[in-house]
N, C-alpha and C. Protein backbone atom coordinates (compact mmCIF):
# COMPACT_ATOMS: atom_id res chain seq x y z
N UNK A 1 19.20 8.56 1.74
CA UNK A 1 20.49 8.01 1.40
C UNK A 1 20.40 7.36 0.02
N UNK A 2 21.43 7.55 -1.25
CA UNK A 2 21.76 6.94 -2.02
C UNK A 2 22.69 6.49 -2.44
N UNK A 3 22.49 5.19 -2.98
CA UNK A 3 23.28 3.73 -2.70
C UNK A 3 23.08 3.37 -4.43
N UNK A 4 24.68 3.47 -5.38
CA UNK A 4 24.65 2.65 -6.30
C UNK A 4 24.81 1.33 -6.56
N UNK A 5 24.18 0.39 -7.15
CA UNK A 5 24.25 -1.24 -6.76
C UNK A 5 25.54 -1.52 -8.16
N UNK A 6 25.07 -1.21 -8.80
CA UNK A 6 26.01 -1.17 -9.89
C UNK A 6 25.68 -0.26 -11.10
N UNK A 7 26.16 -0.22 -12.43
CA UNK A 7 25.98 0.36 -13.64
C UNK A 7 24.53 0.80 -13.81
N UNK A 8 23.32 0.27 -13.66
CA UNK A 8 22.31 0.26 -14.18
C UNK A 8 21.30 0.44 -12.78
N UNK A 9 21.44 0.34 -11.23
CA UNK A 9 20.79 0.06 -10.64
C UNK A 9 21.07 1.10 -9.24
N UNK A 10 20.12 1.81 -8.86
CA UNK A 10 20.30 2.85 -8.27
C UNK A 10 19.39 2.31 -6.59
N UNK A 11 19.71 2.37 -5.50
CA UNK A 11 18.64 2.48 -4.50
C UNK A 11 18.77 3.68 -3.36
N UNK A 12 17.55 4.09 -3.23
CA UNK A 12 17.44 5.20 -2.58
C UNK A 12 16.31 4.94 -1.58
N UNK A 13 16.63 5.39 -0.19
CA UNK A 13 15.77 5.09 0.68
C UNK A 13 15.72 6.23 2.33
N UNK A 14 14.47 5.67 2.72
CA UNK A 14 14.18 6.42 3.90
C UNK A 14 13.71 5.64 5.05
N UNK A 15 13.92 5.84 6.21
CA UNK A 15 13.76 4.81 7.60
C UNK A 15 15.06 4.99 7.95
N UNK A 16 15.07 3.93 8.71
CA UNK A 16 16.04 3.14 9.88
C UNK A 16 17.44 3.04 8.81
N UNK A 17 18.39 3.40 9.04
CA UNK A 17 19.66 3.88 8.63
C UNK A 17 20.04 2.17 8.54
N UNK A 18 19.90 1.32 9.76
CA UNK A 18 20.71 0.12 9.77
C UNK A 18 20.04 -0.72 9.04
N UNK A 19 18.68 -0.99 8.62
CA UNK A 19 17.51 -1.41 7.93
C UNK A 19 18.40 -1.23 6.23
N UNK A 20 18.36 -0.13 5.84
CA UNK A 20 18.48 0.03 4.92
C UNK A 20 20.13 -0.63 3.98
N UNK A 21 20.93 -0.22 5.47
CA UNK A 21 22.22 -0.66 4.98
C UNK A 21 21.87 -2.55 4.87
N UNK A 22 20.95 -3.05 5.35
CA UNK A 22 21.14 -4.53 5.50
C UNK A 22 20.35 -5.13 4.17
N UNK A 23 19.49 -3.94 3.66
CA UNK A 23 18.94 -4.44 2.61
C UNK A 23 20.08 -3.82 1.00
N UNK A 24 20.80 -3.10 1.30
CA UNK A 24 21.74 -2.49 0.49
C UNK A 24 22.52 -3.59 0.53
N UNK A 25 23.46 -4.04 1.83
CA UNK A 25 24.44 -5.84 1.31
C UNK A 25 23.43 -6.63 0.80
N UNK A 26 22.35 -7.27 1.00
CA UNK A 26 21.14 -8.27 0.04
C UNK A 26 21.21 -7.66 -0.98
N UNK A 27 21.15 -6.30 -1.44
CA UNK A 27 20.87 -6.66 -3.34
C UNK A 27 22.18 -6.77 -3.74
N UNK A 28 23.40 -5.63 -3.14
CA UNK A 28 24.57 -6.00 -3.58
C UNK A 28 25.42 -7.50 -3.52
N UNK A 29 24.57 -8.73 -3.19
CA UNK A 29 25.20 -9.59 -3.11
C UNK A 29 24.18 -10.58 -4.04
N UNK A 30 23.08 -10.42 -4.14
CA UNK A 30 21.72 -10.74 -5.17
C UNK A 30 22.58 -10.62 -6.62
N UNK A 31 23.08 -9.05 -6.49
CA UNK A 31 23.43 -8.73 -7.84
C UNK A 31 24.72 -8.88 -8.01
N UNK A 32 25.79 -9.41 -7.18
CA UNK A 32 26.84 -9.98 -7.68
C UNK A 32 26.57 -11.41 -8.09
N UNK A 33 25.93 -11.96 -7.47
CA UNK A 33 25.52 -13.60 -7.68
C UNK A 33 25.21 -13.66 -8.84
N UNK A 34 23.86 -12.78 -9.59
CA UNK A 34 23.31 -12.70 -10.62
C UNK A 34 24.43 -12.42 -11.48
N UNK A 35 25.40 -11.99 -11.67
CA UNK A 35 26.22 -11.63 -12.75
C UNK A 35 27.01 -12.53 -12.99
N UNK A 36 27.62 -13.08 -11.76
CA UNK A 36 28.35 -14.44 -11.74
C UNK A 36 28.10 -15.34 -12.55
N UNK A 37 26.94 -15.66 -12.30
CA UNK A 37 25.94 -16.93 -12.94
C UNK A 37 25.53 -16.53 -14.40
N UNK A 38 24.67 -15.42 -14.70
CA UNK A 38 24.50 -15.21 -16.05
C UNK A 38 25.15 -14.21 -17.02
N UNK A 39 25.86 -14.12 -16.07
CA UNK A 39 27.15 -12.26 -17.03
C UNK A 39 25.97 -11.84 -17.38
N UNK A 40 24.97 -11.03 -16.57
CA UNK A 40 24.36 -9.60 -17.07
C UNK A 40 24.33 -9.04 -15.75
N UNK A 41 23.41 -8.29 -15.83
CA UNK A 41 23.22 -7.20 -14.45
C UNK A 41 21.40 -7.58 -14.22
N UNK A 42 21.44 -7.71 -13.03
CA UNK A 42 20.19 -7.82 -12.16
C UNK A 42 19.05 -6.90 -12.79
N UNK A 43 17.89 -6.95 -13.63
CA UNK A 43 17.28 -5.86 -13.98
C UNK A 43 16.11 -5.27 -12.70
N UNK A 44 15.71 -4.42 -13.01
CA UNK A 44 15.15 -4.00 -11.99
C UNK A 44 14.01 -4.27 -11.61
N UNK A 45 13.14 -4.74 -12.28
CA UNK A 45 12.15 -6.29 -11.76
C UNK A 45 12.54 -6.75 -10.52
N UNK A 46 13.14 -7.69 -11.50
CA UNK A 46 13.72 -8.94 -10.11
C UNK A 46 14.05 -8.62 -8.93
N UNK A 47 15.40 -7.15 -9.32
CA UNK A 47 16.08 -6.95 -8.15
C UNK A 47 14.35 -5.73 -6.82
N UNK A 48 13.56 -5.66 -7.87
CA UNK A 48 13.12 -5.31 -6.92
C UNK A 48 11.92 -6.29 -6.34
N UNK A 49 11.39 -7.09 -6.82
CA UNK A 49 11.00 -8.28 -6.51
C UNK A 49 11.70 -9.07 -5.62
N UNK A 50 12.82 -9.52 -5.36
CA UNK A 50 13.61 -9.71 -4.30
C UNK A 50 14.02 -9.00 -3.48
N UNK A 51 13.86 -7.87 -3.40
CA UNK A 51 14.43 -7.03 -1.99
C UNK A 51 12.46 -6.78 -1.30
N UNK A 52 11.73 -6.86 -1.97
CA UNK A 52 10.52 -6.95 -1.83
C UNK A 52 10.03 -7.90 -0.81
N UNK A 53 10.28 -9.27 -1.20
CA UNK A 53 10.34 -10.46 -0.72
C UNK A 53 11.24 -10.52 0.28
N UNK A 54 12.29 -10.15 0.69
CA UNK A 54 12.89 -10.15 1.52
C UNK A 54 12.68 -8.85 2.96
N UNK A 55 11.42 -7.71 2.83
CA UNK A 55 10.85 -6.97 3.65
C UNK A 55 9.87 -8.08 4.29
N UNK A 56 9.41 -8.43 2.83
CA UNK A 56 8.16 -9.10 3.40
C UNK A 56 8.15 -10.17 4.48
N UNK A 57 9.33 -11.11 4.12
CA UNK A 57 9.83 -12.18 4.92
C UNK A 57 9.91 -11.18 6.38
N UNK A 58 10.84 -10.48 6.35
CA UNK A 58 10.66 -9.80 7.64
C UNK A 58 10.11 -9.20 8.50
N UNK A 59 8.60 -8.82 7.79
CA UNK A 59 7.59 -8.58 8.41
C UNK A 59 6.33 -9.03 8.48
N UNK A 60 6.38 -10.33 8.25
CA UNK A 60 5.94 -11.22 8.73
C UNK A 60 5.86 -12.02 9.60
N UNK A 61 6.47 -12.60 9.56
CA UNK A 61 6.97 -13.48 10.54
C UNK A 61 7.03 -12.65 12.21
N UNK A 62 6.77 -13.37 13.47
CA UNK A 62 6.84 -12.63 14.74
C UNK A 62 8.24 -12.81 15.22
N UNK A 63 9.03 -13.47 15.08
CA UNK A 63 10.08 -13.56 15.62
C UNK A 63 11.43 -13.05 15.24
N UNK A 64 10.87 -12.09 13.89
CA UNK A 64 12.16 -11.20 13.19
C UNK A 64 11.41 -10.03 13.51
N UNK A 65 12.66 -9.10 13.09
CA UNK A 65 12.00 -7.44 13.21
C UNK A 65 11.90 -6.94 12.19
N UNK A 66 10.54 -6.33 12.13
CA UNK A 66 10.35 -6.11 10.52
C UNK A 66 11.13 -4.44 10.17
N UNK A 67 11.64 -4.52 9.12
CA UNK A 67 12.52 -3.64 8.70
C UNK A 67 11.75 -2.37 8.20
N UNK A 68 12.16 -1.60 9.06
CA UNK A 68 11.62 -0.35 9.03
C UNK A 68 12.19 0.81 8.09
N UNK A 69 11.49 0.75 6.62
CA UNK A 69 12.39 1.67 5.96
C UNK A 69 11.80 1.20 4.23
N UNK A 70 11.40 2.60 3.56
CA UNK A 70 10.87 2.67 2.09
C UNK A 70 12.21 3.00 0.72
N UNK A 71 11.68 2.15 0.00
CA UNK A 71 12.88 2.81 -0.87
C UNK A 71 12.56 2.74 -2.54
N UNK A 72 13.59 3.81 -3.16
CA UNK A 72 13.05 3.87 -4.57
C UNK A 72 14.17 3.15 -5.19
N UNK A 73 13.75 2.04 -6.40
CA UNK A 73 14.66 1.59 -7.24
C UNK A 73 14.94 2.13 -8.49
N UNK A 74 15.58 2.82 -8.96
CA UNK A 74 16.11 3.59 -10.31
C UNK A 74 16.65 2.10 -10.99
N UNK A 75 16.26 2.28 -12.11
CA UNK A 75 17.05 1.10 -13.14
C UNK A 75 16.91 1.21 -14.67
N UNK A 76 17.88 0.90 -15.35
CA UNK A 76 17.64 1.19 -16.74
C UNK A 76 17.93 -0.42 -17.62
N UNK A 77 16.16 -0.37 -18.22
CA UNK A 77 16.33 -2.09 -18.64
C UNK A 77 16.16 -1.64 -20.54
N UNK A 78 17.55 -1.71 -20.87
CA UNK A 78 17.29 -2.20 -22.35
C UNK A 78 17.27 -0.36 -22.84
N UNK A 79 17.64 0.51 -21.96
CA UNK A 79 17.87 2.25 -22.46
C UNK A 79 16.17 2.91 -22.17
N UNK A 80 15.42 1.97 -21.52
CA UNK A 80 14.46 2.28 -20.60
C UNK A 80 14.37 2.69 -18.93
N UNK A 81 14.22 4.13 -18.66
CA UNK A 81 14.38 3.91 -17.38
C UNK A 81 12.94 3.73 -16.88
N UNK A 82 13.19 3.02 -15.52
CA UNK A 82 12.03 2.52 -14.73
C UNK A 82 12.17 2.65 -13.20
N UNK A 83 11.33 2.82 -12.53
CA UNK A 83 11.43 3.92 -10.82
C UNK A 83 10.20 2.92 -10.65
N UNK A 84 11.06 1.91 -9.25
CA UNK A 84 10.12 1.01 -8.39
C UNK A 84 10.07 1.61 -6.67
N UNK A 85 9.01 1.76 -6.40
CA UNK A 85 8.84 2.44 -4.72
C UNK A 85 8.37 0.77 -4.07
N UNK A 86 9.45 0.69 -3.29
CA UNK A 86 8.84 -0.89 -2.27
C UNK A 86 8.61 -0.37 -0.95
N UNK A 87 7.49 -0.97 -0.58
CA UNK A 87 7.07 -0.23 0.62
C UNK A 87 7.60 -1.11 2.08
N UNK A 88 7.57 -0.86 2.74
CA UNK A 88 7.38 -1.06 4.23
C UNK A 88 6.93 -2.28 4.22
N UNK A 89 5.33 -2.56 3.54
CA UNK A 89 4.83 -4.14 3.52
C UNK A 89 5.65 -5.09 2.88
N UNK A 90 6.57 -4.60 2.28
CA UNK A 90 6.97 -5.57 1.35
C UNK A 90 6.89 -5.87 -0.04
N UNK A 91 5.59 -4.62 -0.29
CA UNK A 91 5.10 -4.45 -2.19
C UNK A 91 5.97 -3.65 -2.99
N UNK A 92 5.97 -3.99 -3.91
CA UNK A 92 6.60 -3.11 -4.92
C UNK A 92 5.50 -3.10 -5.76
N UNK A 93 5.75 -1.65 -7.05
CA UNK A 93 5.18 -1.09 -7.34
C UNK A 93 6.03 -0.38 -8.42
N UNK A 94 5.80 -0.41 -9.86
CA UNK A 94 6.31 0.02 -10.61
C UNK A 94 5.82 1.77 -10.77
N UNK A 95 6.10 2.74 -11.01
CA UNK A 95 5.55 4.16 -11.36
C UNK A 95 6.56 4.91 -12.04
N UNK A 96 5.85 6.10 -12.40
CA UNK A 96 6.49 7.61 -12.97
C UNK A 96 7.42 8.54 -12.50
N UNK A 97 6.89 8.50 -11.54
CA UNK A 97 7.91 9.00 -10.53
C UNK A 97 7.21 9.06 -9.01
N UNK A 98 7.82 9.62 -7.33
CA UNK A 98 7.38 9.23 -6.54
C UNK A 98 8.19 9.93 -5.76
N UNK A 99 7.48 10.44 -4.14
CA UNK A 99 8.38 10.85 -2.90
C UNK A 99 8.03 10.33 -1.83
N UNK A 100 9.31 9.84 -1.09
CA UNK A 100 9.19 9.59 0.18
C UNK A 100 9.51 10.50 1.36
N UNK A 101 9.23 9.89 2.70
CA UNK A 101 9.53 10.56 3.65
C UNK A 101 8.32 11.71 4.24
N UNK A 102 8.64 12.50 5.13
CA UNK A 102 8.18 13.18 6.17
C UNK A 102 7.02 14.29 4.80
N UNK A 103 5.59 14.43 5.35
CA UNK A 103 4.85 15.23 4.02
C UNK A 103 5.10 15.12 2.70
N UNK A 104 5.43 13.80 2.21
CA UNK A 104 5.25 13.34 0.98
C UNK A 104 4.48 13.57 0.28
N UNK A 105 3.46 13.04 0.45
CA UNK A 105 2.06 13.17 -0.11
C UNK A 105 1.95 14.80 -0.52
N UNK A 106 1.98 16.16 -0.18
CA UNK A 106 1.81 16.81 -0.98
C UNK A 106 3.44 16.92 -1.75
N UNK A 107 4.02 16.70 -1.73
CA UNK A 107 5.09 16.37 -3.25
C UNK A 107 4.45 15.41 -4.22
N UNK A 108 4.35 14.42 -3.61
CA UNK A 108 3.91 14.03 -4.67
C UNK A 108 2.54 13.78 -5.85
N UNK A 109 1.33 14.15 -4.98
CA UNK A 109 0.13 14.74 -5.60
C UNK A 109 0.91 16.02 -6.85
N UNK A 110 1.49 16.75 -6.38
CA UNK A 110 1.67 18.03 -7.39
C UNK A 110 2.88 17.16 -8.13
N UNK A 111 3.84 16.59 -8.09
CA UNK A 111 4.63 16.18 -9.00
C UNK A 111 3.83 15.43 -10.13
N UNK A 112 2.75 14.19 -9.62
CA UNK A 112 2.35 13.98 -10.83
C UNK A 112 1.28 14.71 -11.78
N UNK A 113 0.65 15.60 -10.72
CA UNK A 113 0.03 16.32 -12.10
C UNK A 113 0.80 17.28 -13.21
N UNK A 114 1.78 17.82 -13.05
CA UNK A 114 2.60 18.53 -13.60
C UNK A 114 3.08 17.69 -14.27
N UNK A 115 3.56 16.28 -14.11
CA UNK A 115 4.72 15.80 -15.02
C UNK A 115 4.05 14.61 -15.78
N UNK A 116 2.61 15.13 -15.96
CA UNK A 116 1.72 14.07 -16.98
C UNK A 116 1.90 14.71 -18.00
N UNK A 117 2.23 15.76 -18.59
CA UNK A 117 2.84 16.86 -19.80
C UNK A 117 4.22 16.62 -20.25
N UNK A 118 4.59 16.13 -20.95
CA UNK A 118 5.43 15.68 -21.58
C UNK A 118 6.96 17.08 -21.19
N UNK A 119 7.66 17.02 -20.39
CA UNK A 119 8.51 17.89 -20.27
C UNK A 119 10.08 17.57 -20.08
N UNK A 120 10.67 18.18 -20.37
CA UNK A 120 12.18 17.51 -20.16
C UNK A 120 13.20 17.76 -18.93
N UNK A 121 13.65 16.62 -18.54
CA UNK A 121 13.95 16.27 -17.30
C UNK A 121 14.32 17.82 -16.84
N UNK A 122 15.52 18.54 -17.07
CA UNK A 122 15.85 19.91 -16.54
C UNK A 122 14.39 20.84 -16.34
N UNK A 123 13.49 21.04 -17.20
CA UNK A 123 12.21 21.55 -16.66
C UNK A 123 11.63 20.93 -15.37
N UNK A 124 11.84 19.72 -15.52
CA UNK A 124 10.79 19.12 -14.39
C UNK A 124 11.65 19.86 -13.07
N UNK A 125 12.71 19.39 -13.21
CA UNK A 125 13.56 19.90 -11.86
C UNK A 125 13.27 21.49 -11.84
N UNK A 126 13.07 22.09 -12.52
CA UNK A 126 12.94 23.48 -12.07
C UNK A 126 11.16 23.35 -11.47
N UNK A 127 10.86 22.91 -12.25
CA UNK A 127 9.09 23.43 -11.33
C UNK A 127 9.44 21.93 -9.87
N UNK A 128 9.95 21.32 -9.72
CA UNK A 128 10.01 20.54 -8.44
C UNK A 128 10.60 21.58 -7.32
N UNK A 129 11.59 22.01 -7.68
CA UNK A 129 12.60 23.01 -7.22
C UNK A 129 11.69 24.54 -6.53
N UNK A 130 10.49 24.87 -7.47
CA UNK A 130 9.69 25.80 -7.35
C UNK A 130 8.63 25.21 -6.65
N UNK A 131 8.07 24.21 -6.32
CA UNK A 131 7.62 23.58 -5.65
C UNK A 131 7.80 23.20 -4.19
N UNK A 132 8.97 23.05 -4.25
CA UNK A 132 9.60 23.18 -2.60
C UNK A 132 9.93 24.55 -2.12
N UNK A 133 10.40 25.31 -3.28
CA UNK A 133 10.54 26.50 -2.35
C UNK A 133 9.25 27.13 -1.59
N UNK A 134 8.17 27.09 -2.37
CA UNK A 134 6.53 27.36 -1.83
C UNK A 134 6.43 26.53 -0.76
N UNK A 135 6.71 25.29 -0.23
CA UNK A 135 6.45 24.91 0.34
C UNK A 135 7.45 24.76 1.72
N UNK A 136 8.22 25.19 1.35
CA UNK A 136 9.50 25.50 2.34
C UNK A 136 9.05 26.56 3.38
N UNK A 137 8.52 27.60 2.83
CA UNK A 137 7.53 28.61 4.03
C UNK A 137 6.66 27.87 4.88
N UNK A 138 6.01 26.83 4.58
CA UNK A 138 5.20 26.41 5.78
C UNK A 138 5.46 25.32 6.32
N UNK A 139 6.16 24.64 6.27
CA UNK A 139 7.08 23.54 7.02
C UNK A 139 8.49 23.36 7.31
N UNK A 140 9.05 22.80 8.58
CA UNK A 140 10.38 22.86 8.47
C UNK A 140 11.37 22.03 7.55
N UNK A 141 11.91 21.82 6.77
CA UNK A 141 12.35 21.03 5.81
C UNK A 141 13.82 21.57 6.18
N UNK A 142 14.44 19.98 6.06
CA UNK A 142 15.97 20.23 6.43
C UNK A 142 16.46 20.59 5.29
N UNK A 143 16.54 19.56 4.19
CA UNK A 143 16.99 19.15 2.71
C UNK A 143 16.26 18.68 2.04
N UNK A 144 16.15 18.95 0.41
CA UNK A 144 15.67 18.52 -0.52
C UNK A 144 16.97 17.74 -1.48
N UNK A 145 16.47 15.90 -1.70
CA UNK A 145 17.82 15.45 -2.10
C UNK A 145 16.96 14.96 -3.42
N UNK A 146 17.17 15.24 -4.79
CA UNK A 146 16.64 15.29 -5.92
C UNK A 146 17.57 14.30 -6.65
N UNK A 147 17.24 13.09 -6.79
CA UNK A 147 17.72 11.95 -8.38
C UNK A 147 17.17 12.34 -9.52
N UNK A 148 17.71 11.80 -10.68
CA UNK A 148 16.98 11.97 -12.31
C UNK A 148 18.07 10.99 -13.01
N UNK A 149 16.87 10.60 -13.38
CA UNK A 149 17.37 9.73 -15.19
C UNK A 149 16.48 9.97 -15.64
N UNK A 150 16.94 9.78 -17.46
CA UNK A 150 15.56 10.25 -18.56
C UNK A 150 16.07 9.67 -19.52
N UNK A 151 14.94 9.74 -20.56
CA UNK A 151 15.66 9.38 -21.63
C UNK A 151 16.40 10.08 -22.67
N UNK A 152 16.88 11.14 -22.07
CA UNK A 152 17.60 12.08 -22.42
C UNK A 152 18.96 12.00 -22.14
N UNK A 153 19.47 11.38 -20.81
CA UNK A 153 20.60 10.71 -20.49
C UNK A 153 20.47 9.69 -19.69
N UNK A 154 20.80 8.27 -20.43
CA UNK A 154 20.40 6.79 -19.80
C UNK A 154 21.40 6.48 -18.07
N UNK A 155 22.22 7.30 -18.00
CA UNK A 155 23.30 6.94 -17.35
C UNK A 155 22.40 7.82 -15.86
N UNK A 156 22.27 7.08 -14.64
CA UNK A 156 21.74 7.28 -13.59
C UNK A 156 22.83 8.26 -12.53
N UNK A 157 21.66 9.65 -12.65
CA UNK A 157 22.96 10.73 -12.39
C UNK A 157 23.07 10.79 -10.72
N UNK A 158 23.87 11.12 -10.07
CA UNK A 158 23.43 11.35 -9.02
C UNK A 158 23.23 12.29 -8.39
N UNK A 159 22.84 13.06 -7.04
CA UNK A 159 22.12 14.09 -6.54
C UNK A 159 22.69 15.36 -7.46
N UNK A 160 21.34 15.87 -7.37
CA UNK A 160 21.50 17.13 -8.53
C UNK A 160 22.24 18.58 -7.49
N UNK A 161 23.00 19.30 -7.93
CA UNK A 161 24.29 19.74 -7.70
C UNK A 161 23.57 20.98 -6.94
N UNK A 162 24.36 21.64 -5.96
CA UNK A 162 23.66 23.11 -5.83
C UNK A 162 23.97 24.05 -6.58
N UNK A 163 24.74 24.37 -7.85
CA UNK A 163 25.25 24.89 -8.86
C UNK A 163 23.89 25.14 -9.76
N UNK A 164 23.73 23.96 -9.75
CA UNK A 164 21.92 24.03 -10.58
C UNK A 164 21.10 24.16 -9.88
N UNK A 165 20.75 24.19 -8.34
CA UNK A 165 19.98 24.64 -7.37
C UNK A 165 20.07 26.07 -7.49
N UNK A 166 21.20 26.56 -6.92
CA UNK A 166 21.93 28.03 -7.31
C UNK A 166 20.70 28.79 -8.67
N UNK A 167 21.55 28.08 -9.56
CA UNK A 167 21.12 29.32 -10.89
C UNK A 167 19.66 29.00 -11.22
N UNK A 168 19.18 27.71 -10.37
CA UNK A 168 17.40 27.69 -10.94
C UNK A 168 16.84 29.12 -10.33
N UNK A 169 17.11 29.10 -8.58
CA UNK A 169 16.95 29.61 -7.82
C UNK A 169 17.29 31.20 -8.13
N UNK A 170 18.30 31.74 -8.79
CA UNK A 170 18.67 32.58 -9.49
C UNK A 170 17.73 33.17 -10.80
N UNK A 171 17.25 32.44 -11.53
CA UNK A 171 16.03 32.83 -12.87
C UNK A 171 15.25 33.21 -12.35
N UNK A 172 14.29 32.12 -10.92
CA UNK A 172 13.75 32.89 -10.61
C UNK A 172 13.47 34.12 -10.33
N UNK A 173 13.95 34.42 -9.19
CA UNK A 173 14.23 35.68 -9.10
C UNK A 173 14.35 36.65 -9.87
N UNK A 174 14.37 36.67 -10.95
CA UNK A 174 15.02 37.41 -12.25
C UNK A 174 13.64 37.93 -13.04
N UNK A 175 13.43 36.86 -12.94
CA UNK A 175 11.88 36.39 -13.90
C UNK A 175 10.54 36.51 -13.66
């Protein structure tokens, strides 16, 4: 599921559906407060430093239920974008890029070796794209739901279209 917080601040997550919506009102109300008070927008530090702190609180403690559910923070500080993964414990973790959910781990082993080569965002999506389809033969996979920002366009796009699924999927073939 993805959830815009505002202009600059993107959250995307996996788990417990009600988990996530409860941490989606906390930043959206983090980050109205924050604007209130200093007229800017929550950067993505903080805001993920506080939704961080606020897993953690919850899974800690024995007498709350700890919130079951990972998520990625998209944010653009200053025409920099930056991608925070907060885990389950409560850590955050700044990176390059990152996948969650069900067989992650081989997405994301092959995403970062490929995208240590300097390539531009529409490439990357085609070898990610070629990546799942290989891997689509040996596991059941419902959906593949693909975000991007770059610094190619600062503005945080949302799920990439099947139009461009379509015609990647299309070259192939061709090619």
């Amino acid at each position: 599921m993805m959830v815009f917080l505002n202009k600059i601040n993107i959250l995307v997550g996996t788990g417990l559906f009600q988990d996530f919506q409860r941490i989606i009102e906390r930043a959206k109300t983090d980050s109205i407060s924050f604007k209130e008070n200093f007229s800017n927008f929550l950067t993505g530090k903080l805001l993920a430093s506080r939704i961080a702190s606020l897993i953690h609180l919850q899974t800690r403690y024995w007498y709350i239920r700890p919130l079951c559910c990972s998520l990625f923070l998209g944010s653009v500080n200053l025409n920099v974008p930056e991608l925070y993964i907060i885990t389950q414990a409560g850590h955050y973790f700044k990176c390059f890029s990152g996948s969650l959910g069900e067989k992650s781990e081989i997405f994301k082993i092959t995403i970062d070796k490929f995208l240590d080569n300097q390539l531009t965002c529409r490439k990357s999506i085609k070898k990610i794209y070629s990546l799942y389809q290989q891997i689509k033969k040996n596991f059941n996979f419902n959906y593949l739901e693909i975000a991007c920002f770059s610094k190619e366009n600062f503005r945080i796009k949302t799920t990439i279209s099947c139009n461009l699924m379509i015609e990647i999927q299309r070259k192939f073939n061709f090619s």
